[in-house]
C-alpha atoms as a PDB file:
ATOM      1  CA  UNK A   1       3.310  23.826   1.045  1.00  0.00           C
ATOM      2  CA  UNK A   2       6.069  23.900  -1.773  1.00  0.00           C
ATOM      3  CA  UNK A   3       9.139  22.200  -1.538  1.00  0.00           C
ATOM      4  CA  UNK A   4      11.814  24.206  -3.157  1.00  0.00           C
ATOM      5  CA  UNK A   5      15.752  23.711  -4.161  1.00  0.00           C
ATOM      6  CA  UNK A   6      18.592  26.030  -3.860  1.00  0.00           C
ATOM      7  CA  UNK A   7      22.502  25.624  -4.552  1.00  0.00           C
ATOM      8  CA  UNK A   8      24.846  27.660  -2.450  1.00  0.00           C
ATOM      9  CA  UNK A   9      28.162  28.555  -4.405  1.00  0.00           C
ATOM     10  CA  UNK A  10      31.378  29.991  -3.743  1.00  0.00           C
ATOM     11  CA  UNK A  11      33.788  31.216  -5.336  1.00  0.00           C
ATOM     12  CA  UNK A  12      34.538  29.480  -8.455  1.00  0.00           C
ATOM     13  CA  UNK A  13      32.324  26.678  -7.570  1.00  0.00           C
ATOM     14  CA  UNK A  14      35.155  23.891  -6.935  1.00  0.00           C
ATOM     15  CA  UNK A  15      33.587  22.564  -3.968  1.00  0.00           C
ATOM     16  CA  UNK A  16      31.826  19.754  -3.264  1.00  0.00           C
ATOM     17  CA  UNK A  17      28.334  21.147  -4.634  1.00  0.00           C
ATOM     18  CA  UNK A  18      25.843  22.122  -2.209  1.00  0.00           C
ATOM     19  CA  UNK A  19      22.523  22.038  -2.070  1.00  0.00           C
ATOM     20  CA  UNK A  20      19.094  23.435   0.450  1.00  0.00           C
ATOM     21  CA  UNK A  21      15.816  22.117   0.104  1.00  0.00           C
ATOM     22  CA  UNK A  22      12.876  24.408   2.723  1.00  0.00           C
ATOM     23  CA  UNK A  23       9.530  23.782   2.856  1.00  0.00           C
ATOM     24  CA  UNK A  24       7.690  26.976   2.126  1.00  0.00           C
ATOM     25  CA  UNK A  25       3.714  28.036   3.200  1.00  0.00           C
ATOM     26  CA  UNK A  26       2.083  28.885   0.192  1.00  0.00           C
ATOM     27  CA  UNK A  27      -1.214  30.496   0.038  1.00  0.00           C
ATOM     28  CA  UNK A  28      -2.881  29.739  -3.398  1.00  0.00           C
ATOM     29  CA  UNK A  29      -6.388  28.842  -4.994  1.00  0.00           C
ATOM     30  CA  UNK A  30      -4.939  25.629  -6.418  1.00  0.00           C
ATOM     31  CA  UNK A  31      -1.842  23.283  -7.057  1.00  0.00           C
ATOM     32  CA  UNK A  32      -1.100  24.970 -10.463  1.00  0.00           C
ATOM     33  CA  UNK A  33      -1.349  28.417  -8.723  1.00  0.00           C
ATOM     34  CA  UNK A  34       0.655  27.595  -5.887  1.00  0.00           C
ATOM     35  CA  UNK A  35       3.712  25.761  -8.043  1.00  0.00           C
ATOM     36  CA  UNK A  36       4.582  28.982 -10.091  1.00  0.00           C
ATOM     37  CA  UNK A  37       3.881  31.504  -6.767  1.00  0.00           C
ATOM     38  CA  UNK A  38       6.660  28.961  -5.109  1.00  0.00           C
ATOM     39  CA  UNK A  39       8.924  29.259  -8.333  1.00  0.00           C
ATOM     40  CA  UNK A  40       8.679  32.929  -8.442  1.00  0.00           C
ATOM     41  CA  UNK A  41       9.661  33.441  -4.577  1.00  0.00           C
ATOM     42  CA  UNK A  42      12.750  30.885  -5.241  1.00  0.00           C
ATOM     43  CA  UNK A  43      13.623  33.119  -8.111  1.00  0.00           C
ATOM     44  CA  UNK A  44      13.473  36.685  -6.139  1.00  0.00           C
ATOM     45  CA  UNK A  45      15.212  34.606  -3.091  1.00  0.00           C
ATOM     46  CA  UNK A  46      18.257  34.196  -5.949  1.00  0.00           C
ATOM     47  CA  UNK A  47      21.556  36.495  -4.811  1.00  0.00           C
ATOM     48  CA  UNK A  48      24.799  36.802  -6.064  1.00  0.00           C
ATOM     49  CA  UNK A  49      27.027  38.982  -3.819  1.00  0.00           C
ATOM     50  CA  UNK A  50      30.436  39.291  -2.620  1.00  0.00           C
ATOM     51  CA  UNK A  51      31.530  38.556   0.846  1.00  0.00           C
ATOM     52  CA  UNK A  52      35.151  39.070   2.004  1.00  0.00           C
ATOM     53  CA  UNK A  53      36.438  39.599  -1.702  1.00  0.00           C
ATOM     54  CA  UNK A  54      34.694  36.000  -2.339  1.00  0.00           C
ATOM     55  CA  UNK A  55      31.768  35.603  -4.910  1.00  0.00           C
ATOM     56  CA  UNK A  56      28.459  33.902  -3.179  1.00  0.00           C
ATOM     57  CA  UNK A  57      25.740  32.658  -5.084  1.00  0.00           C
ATOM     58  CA  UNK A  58      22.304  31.819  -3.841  1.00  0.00           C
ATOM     59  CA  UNK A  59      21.272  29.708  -7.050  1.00  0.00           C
ATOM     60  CA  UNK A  60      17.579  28.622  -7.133  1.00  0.00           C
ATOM     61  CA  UNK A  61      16.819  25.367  -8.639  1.00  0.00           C
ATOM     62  CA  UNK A  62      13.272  24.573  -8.590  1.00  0.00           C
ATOM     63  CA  UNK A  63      10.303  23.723  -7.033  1.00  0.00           C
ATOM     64  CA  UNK A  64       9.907  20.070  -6.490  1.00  0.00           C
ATOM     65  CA  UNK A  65       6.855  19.555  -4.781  1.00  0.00           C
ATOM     66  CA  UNK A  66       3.628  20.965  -4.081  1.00  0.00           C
ATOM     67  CA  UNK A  67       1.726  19.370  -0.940  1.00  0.00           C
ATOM     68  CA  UNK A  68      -1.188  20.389   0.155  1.00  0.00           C
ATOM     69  CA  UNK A  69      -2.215  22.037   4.012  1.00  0.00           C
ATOM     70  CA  UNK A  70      -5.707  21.058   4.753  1.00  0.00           C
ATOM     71  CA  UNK A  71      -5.858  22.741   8.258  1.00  0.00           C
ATOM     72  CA  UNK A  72      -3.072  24.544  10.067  1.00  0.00           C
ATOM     73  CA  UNK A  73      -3.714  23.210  13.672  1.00  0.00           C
ATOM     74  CA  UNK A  74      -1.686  21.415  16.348  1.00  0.00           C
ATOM     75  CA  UNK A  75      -0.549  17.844  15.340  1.00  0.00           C
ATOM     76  CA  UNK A  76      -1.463  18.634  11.699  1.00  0.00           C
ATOM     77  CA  UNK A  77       1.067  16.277   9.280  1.00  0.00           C
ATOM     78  CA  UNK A  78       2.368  19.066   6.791  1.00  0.00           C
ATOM     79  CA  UNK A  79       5.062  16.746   5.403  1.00  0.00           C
ATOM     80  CA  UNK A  80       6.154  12.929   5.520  1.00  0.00           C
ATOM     81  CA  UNK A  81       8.326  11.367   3.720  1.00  0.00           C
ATOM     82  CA  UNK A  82       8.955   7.656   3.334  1.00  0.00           C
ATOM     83  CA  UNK A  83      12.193   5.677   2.702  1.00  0.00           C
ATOM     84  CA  UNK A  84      13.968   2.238   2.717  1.00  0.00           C
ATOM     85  CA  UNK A  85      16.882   1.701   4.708  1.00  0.00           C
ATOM     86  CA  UNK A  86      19.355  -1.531   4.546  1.00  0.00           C
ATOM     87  CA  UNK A  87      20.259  -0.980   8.008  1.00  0.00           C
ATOM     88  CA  UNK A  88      17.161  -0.262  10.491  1.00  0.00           C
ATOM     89  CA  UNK A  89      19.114  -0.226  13.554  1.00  0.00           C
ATOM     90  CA  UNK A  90      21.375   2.292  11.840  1.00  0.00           C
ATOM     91  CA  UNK A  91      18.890   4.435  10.678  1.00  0.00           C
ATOM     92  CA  UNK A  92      16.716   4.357  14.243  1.00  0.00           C
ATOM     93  CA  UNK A  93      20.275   5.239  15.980  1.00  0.00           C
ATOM     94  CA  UNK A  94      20.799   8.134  13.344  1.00  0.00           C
ATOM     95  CA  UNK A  95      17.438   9.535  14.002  1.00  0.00           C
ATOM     96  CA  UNK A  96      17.933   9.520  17.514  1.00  0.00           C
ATOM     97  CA  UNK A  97      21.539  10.966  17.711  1.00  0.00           C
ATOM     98  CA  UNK A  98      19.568  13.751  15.428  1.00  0.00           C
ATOM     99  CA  UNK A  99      17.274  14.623  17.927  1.00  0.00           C
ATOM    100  CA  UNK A 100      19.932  14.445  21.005  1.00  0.00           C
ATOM    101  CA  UNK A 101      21.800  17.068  19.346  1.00  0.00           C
ATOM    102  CA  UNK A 102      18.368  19.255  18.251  1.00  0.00           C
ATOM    103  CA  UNK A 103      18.075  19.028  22.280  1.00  0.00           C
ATOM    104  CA  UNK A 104      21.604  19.791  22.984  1.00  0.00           C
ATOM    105  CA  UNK A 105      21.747  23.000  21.128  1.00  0.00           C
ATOM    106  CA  UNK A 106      18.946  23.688  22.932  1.00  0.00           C
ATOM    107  CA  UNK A 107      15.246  24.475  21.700  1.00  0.00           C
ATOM    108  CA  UNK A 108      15.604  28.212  23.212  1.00  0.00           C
ATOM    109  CA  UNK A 109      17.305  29.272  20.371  1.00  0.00           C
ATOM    110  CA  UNK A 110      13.576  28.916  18.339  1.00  0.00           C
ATOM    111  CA  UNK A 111      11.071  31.371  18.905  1.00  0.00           C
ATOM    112  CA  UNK A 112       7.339  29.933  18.207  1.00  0.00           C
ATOM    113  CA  UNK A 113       4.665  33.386  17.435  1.00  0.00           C
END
């Protein structure tokens, strides 16, 4: 699995600048392999187009990490990421106001195959 970075522009880029990170499945024979099949999607994935007179840019960054996806089955971990937080009780009531709001916009809207 590759991690890789995008910036979304538009216009003349006065904005505050921002930024999409998306895990990607990436079939390769090794790490190496895997890295510059990532990089080379992000780069085809690049756009520049113009919507409503304004100019959009899809900007690719990088890839910033390659992980690796032993087994694809239920319950497999295909990411974690760990972090310090000042405020636990902050951070435990962010995480769950996160998922109240996944719930409220209600999981219908993804389709599993």
């Amino acid at each position: 699995m590759a991690k890789l970075v995008f910036q979304f522009i538009c216009g003349s880029g006065t904005h505050t600048p921002q930024f999409n990170e998306q895990l990607r499945l990436i079939v390769a024979e090794d790490a190496l392999h895997a890295f510059y099949k990532a990089r080379l999607l992000g780069e085809r994935e690049t756009l520049d187009i113009i919507k409503d007179g304004m100019n959009i840019k899809w900007k690719f960054i990088d890839v910033t990490e390659i992980l690796p996806v032993n087994q694809l089955a239920d319950g497999a971990e295909l990411w974690s990421c760990t972090s310090e937080d000042a405020n636990a009780e902050l951070y435990i009531r962010n995480t769950q106001l996160q998922a109240n709001r996944l719930l409220e916009q209600g999981m219908h809207e993804f389709t599993f195959a």
